[in-house]
Protein backbone atom coordinates (compact mmCIF):
# COMPACT_ATOMS: atom_id res chain seq x y z
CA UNK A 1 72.95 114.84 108.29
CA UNK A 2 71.18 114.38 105.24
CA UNK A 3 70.72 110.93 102.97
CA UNK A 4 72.60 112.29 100.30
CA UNK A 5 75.81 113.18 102.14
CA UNK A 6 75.30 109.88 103.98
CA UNK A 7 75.16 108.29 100.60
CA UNK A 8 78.00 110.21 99.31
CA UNK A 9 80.48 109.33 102.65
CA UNK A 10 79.27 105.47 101.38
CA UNK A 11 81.06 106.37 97.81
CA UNK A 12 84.15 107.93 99.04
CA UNK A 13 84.64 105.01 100.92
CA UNK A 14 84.06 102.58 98.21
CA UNK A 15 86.42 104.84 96.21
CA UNK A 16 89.11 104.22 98.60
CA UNK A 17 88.37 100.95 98.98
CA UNK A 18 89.22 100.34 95.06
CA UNK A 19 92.14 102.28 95.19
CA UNK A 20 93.39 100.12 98.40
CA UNK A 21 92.33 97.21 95.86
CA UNK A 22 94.28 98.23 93.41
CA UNK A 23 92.46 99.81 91.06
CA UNK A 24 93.74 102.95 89.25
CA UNK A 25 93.23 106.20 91.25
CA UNK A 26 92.34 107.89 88.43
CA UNK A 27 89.41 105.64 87.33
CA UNK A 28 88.85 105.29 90.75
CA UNK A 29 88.15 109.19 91.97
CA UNK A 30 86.49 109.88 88.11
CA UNK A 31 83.78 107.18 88.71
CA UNK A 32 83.27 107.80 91.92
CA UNK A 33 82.93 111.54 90.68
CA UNK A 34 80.55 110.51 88.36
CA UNK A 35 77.97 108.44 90.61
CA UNK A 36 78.42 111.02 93.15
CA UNK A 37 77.27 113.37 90.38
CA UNK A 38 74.31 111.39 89.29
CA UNK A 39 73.46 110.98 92.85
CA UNK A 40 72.68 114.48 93.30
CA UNK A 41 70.98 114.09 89.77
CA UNK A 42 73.33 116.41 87.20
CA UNK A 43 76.65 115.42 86.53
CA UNK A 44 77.87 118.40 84.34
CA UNK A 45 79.43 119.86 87.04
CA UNK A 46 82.08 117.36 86.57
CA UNK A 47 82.37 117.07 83.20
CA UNK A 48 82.93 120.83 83.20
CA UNK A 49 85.31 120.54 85.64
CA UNK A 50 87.04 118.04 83.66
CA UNK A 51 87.58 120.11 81.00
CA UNK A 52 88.32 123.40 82.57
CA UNK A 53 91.32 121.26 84.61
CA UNK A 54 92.14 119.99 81.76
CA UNK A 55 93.01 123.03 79.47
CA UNK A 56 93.56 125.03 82.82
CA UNK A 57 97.31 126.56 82.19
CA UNK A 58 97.13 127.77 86.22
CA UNK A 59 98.20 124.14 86.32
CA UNK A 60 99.59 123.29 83.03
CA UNK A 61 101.93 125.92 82.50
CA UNK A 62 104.12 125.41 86.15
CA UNK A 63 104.04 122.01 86.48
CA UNK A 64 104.79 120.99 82.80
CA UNK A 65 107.83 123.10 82.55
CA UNK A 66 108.78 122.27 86.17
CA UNK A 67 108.77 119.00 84.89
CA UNK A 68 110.52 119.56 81.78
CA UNK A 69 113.85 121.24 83.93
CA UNK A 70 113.67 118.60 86.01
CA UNK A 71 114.34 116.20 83.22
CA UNK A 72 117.02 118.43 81.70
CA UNK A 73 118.58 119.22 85.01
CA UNK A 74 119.22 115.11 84.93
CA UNK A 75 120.09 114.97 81.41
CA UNK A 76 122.39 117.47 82.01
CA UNK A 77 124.11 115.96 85.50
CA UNK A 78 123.42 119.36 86.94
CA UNK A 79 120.94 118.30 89.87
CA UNK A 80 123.44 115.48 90.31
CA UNK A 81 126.48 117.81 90.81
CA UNK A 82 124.05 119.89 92.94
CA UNK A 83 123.42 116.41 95.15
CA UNK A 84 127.16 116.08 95.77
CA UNK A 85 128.03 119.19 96.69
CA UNK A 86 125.46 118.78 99.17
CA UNK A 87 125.93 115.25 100.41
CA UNK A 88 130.33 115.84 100.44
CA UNK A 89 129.74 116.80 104.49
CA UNK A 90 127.96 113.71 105.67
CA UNK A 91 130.77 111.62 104.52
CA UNK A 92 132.73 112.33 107.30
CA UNK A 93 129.98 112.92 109.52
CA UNK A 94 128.25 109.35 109.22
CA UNK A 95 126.76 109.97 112.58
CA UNK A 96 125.24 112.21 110.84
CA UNK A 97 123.61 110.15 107.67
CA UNK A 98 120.07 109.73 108.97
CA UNK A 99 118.95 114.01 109.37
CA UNK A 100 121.69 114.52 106.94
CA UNK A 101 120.03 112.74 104.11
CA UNK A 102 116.73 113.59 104.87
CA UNK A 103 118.10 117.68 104.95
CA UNK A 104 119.48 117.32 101.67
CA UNK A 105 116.71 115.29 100.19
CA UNK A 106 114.43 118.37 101.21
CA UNK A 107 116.94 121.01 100.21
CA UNK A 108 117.13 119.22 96.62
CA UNK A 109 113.64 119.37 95.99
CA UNK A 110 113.01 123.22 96.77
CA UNK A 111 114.34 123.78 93.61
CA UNK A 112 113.63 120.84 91.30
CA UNK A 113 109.74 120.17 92.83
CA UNK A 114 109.33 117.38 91.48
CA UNK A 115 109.81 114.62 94.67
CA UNK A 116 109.98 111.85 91.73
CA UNK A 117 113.03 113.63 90.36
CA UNK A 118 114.76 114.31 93.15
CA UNK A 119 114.57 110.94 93.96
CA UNK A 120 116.32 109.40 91.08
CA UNK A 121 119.16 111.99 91.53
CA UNK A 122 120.10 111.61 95.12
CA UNK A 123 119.27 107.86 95.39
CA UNK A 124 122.58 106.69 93.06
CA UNK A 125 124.67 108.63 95.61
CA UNK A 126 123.17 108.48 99.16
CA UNK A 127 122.47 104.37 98.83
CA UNK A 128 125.95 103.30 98.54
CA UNK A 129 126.79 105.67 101.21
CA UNK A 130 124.76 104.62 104.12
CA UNK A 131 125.20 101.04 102.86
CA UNK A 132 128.49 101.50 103.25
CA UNK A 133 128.00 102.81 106.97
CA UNK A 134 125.81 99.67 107.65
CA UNK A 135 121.99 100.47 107.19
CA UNK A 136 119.06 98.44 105.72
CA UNK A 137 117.83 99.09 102.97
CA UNK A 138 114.33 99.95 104.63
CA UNK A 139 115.49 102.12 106.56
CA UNK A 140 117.60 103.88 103.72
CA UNK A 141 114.63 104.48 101.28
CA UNK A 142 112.25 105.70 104.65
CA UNK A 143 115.35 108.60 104.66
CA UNK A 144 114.99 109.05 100.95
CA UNK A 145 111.51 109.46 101.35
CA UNK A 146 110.77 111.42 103.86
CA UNK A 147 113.17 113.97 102.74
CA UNK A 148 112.52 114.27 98.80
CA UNK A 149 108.36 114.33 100.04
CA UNK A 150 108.36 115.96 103.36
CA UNK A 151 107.28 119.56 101.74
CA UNK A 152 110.68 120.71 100.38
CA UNK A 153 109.15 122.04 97.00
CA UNK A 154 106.36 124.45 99.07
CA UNK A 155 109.32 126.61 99.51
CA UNK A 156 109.20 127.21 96.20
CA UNK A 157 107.10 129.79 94.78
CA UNK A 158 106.47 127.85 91.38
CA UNK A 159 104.70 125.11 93.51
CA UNK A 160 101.46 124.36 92.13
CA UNK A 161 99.84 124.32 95.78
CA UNK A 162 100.72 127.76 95.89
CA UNK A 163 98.77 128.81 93.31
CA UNK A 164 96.02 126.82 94.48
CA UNK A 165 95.87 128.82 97.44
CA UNK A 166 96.94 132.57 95.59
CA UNK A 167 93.97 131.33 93.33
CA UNK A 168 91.62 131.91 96.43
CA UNK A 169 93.55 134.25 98.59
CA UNK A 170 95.35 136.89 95.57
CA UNK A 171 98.77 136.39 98.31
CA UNK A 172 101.56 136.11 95.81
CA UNK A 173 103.53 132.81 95.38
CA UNK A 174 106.42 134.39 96.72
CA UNK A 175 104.85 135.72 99.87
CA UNK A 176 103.36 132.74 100.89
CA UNK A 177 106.98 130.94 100.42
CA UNK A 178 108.94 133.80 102.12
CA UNK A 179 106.29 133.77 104.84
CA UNK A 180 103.28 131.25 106.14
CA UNK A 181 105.09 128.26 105.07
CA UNK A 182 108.66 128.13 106.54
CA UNK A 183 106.98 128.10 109.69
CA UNK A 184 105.08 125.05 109.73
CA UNK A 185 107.13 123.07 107.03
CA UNK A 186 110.52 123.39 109.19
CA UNK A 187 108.24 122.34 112.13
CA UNK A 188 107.30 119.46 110.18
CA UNK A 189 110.14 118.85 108.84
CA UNK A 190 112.38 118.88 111.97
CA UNK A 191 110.10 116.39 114.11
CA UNK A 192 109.54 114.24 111.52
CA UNK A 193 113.65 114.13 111.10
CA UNK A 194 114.30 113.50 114.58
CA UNK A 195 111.41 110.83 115.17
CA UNK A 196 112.87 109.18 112.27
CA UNK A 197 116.22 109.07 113.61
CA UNK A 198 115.06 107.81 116.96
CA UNK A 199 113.23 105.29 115.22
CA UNK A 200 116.35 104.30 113.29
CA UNK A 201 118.07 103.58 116.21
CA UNK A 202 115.85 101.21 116.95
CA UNK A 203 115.20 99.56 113.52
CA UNK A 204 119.03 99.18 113.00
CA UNK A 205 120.05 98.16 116.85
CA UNK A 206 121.49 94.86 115.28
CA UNK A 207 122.42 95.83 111.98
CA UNK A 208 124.99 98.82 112.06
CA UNK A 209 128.08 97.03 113.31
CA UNK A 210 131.55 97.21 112.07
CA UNK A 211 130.93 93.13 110.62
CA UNK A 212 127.78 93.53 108.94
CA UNK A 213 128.80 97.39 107.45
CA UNK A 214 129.51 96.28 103.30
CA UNK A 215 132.60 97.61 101.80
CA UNK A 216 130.26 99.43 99.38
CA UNK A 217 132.00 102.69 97.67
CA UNK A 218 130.78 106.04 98.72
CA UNK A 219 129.34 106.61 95.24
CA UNK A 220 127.45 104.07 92.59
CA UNK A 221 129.56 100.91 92.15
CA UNK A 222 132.50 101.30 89.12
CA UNK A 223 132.34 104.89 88.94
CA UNK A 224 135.03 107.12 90.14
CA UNK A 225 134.83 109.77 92.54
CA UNK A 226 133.51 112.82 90.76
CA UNK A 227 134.53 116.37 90.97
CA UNK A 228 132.22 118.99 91.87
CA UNK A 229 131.30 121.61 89.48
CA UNK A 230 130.10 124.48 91.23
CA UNK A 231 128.32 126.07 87.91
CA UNK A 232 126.55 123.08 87.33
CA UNK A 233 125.48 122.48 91.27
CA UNK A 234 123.81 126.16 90.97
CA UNK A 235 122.18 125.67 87.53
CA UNK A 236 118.75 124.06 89.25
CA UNK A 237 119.14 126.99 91.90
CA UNK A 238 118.35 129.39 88.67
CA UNK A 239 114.48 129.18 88.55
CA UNK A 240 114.11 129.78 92.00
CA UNK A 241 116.51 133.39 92.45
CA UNK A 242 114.74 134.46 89.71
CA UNK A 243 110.74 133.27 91.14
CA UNK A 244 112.29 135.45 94.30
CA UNK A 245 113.88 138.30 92.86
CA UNK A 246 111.13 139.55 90.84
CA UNK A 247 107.91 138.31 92.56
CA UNK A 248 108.70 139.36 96.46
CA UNK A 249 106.22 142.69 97.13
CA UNK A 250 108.44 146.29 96.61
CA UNK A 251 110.79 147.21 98.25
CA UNK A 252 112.26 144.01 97.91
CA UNK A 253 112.06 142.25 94.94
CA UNK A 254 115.09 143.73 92.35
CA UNK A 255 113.30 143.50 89.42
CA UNK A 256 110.24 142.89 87.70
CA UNK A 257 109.39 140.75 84.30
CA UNK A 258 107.95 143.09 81.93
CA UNK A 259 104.18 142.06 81.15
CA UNK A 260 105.31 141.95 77.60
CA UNK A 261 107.60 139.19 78.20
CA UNK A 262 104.62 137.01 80.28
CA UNK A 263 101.21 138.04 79.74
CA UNK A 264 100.07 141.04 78.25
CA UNK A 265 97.51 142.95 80.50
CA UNK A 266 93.87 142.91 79.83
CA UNK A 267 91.43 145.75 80.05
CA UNK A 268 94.35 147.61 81.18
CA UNK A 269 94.60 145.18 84.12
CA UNK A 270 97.43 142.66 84.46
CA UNK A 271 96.73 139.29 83.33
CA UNK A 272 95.41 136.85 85.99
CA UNK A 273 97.58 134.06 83.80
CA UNK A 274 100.57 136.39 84.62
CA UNK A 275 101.81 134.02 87.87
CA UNK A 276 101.38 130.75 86.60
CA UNK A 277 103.66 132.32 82.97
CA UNK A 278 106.37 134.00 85.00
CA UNK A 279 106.87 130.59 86.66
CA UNK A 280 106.94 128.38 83.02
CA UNK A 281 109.08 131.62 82.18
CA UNK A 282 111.81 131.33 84.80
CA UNK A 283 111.92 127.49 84.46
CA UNK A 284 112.76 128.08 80.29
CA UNK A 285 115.73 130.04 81.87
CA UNK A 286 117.03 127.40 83.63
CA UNK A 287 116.99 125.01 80.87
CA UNK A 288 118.94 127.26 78.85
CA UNK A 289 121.56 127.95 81.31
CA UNK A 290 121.51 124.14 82.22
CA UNK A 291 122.12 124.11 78.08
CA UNK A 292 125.08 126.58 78.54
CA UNK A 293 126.49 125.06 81.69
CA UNK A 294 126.76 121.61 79.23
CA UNK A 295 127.21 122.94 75.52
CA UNK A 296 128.37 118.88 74.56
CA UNK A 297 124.55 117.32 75.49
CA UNK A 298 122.60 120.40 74.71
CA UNK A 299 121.61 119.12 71.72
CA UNK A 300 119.03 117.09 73.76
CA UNK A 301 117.90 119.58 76.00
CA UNK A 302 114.53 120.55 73.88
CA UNK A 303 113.25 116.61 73.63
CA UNK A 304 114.36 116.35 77.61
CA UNK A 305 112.22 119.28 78.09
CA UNK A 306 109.37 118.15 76.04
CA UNK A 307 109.78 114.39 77.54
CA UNK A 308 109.54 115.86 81.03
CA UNK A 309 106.12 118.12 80.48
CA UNK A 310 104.98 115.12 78.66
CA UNK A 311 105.65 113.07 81.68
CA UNK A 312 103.98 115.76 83.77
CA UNK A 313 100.97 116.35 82.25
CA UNK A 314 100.46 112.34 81.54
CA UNK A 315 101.49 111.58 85.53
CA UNK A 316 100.98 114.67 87.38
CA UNK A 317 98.04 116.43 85.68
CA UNK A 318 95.99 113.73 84.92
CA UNK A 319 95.58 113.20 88.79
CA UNK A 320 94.64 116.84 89.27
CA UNK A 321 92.03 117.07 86.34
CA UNK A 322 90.47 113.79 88.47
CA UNK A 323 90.76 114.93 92.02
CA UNK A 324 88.87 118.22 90.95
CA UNK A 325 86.59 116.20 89.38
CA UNK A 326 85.91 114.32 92.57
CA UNK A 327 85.61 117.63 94.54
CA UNK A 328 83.47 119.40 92.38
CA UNK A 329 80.79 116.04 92.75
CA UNK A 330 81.68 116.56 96.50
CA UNK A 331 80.79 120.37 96.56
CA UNK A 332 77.62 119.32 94.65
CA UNK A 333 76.23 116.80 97.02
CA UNK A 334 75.92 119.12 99.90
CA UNK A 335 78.64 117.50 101.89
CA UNK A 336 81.04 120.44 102.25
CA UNK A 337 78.07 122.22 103.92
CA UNK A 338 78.29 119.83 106.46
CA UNK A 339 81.73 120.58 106.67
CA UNK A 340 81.10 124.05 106.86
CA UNK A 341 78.44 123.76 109.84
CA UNK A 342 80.87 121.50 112.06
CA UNK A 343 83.79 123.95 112.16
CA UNK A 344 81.25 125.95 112.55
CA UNK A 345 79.84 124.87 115.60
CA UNK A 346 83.19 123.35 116.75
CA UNK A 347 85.91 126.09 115.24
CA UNK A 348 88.59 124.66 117.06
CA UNK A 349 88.50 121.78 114.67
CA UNK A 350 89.28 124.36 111.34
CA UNK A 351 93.00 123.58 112.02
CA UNK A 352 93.11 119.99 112.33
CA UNK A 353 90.43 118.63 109.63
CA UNK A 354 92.99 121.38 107.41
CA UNK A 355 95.93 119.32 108.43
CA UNK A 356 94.31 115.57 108.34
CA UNK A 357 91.77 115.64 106.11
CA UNK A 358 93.69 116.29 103.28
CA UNK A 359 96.33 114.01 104.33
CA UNK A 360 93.87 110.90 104.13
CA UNK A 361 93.08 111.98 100.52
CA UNK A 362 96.51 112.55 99.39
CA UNK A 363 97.12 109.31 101.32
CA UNK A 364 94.59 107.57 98.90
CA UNK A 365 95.11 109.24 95.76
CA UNK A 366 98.72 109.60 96.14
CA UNK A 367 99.43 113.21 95.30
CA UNK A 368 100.00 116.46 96.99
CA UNK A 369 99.12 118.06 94.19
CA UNK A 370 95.63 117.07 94.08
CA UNK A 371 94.83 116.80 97.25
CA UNK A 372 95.42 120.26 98.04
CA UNK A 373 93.91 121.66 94.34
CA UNK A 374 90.51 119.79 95.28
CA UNK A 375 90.51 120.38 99.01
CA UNK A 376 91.55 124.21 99.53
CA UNK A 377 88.16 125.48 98.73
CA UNK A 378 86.00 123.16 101.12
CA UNK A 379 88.36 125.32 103.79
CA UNK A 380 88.21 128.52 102.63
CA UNK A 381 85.36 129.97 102.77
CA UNK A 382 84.57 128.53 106.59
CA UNK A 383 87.86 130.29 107.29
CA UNK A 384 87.47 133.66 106.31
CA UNK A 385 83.61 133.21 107.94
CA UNK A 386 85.23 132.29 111.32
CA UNK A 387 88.19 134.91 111.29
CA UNK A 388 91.21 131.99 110.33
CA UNK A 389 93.41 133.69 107.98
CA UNK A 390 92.78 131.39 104.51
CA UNK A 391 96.45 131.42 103.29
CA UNK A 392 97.39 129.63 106.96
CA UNK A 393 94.85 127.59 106.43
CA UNK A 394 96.24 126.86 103.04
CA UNK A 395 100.00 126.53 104.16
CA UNK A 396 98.15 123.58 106.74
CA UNK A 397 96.55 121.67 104.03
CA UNK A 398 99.41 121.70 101.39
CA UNK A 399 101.73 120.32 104.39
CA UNK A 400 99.28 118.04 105.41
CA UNK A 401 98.70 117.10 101.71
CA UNK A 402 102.57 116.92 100.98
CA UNK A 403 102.49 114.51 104.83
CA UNK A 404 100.12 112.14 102.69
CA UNK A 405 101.47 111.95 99.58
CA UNK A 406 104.80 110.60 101.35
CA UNK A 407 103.03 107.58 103.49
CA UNK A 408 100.75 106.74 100.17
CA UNK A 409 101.76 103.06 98.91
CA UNK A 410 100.34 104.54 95.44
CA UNK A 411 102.51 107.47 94.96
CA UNK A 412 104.82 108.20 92.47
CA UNK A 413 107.91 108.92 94.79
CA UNK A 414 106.99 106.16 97.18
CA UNK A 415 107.18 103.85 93.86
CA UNK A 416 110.40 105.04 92.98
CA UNK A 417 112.14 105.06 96.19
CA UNK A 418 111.05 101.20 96.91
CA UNK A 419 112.33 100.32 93.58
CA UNK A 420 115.52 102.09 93.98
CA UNK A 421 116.09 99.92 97.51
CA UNK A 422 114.78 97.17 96.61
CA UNK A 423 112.15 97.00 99.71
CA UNK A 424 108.30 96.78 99.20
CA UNK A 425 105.87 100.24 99.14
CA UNK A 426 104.30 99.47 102.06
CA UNK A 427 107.42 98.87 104.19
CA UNK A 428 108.71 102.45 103.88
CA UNK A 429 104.89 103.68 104.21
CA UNK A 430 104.74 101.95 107.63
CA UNK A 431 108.31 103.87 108.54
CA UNK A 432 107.32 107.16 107.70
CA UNK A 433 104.18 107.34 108.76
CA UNK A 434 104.96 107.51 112.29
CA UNK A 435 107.27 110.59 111.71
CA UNK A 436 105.47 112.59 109.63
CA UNK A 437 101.80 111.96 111.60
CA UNK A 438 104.07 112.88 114.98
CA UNK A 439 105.16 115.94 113.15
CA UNK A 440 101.63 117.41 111.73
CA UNK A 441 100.62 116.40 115.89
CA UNK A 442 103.20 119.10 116.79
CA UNK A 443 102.42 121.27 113.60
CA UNK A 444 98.57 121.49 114.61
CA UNK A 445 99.50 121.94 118.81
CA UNK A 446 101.63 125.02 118.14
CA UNK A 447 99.43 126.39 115.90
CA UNK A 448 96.58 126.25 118.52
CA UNK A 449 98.81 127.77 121.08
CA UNK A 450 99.79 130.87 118.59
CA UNK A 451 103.47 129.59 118.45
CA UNK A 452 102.88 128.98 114.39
């Protein structure tokens, strides 16, 4: 290998060595992109970068307004009622709480997207509950966790990952939902779930007895059992019918958005901002039926929606602009042609780096999001060279991106769930990372024996 990539591996590592420190991933990957840059003696590759990312609506436009339902879908309780309906079962099925929570954790987020969200909602109701039944609150935010992170919202077709990977690939958003990714995230998703549960047995051996269960209420202390309004549990369900019913190939999508409603064509050829519009389009939707569902707090709605891009692009975006930065230096330096020679020589390794490598760097900068933007490409190309199918190859490194986001002390949704429990980052890091690497294992094996 050359001195330059040599020197460049020495960076990353000092990069993840401030982040582990403490220091703010953002700062962190943007110097390191930087020196990286200068290294290889030009660095306005990533200030170009920067400010394509930056004003790049591909992004923008999804996540934003994803962000902006989400917050109106809590303003509104809808997400909440949504929650209930879904959690009613498991209350008298407590056998049941551990893959129960975790399944309706990822069911929740397909929808909403945002793992942060989805948090907050189901937290308030699933605590109490398996408090109630006796479990620690350790091993109550590792369920949270692992089912609002797992990969719930890559079922979505207004995931940004997806249009990372349509970016590179032109397979539709929809397709890739409806097809290459159930696969492999239900794989994940249902070893993960089980080694979790085995593992809870363990964890709570001495704990879940009918002495040490609290008398806790099955929903948040002084409120009163809540009925369940069906309109309002299928308001954050809205976005997502529509994403399916006009974006799945002919013959079976029912409709399709006019371009005049999206993007109008250019050059008499459909606007390539067209995807990334229909999505910020179908998520407006929802927050106006969410605004009809709840006429007494829609005077809100707007500022929720506007507080919730806000949050998005501050929290969300800011990461991505960053982690491209980071890979473009990376491209630069020569490094992913070292990368591209070793699957080369050893293609049997195309399908695990996919899986793993991303996961470290989500695992470090603590998004999904970004992990998969700035990593896709550095797989692409060696996969359509070597005969891999690139939007498998995607579907590997957004669930192996989406695997390190959830066991990342510095995420957003790993934040949230510790503070909602009480318990310490790194405690529910060290309890779902067992699951989830067990479950990209098994991912990865059937995948090399043509099961995935």
């Amino acid at each position: 290998m050359a001195l330059i990539p040599l020197l460049v591996l020495v960076l990353i590592a000092l990069a993840v060595f401030a982040v582990i420190r403490g220091a703010d991933v953002r700062l962190a990957l943007f110097a390191a992109a930087l020196v990286i840059a200068g290294v290889n003696g030009d660095i306005t590759p990533v200030v170009r970068e920067f400010l394509g990312t930056f004003s790049n609506e591909k992004f923008v436009v999804p996540i934003c307004t994803a962000m902006g339902f989400a917050y109106v879908l809590k303003h509104t309780g809808c997400e909440r009622h949504l929650v209930l309906l879904l959690v009613k079962p498991l209350r008298y099925a407590r056998w049941l709480l551990v893959p129960g929570v975790v399944a309706v954790g990822f069911l929740v987020n397909i929808p909403v997207i945002s793992q942060t969200s989805t948090a907050v909602c189901l937290g308030p109701v699933i605590i109490p509950l398996m408090r109630a039944a006796g479990y620690s609150m350790a091993t109550i935010g590792a369920c949270l966790l692992l089912g609002v992170s797992v990969g719930g919202e890559l079922l979505n077709p207004g995931a940004p990952e997806l249009l990372t990977v349509f970016d590179k690939t032109g397979v539709l958003t929809t397709e890739q939902a409806r097809r290459y990714l159930p696969p492999v995230v239900f794989t994940q998703l249902a070893v993960s779930a089980v080694v979790l549960w085995l593992l809870t047995l363990w964890w709570e051996r001495g704990n879940r007895t009918g002495a040490t269960a609290e008398p806790v209420p099955a929903l948040a202390e002084g409120e009163q059992p809540e009925r369940i309004n069906l309109l309002k549990a299928l308001v954050p369900l809205v976005p997502l019918g529509l994403l399916f019913a006009s974006g799945l190939p002919a013959p079976y999508n029912l409709f399709e958005v006019p371009d005049a409603w999206v993007a109008l064509p250019k050059g008499g050829q459909r606007d390539p901002a067209y995807g990334s519009r229909l999505i910020g389009l179908a998520m407006l939707i929802g927050v106006g039926v969410a605004m009809l569902s709840t006429p007494s707090r829609s005077r809100e709605c707007v500022k929720q929606f506007f507080d919730g891009a806000g949050y998005g692009f501050a929290n969300i975006i800011s990461l991505i602009v960053t982690a491209n930065c980071f890979g473009a230096a990376i491209r630069e330096s020569g490094l992913v042609i070292e990368l591209g020679r070793l699957i080369a020589t050893f293609p049997r390794l195309m399908e695990p780096l996919a899986a793993f490598v991303p996961m470290v760097f989500a695992a470090v900068s603590g998004s999904g999001m970004a992990s998969t933007q700035s990593l896709y490409g550095f797989f692409h190309e060696p996969a359509v060279a070597l005969g891999f199918d690139p939007t498998a190859v995607g579907a590997l490194v957004s669930v192996g991106s989406a695997a390190g986001r959830t066991m990342s002390p510095v995420a957003a949704v790993v934040l949230m769930c510790a503070s909602l429990t009480g318990t310490r980052p790194i405690d529910l890091v060290k309890r779902v990372a067992p699951p989830l690497l067990i479950g990209l294992a098994v991912v990865i094996a059937l995948r090399g024996t043509g099961i995935l």
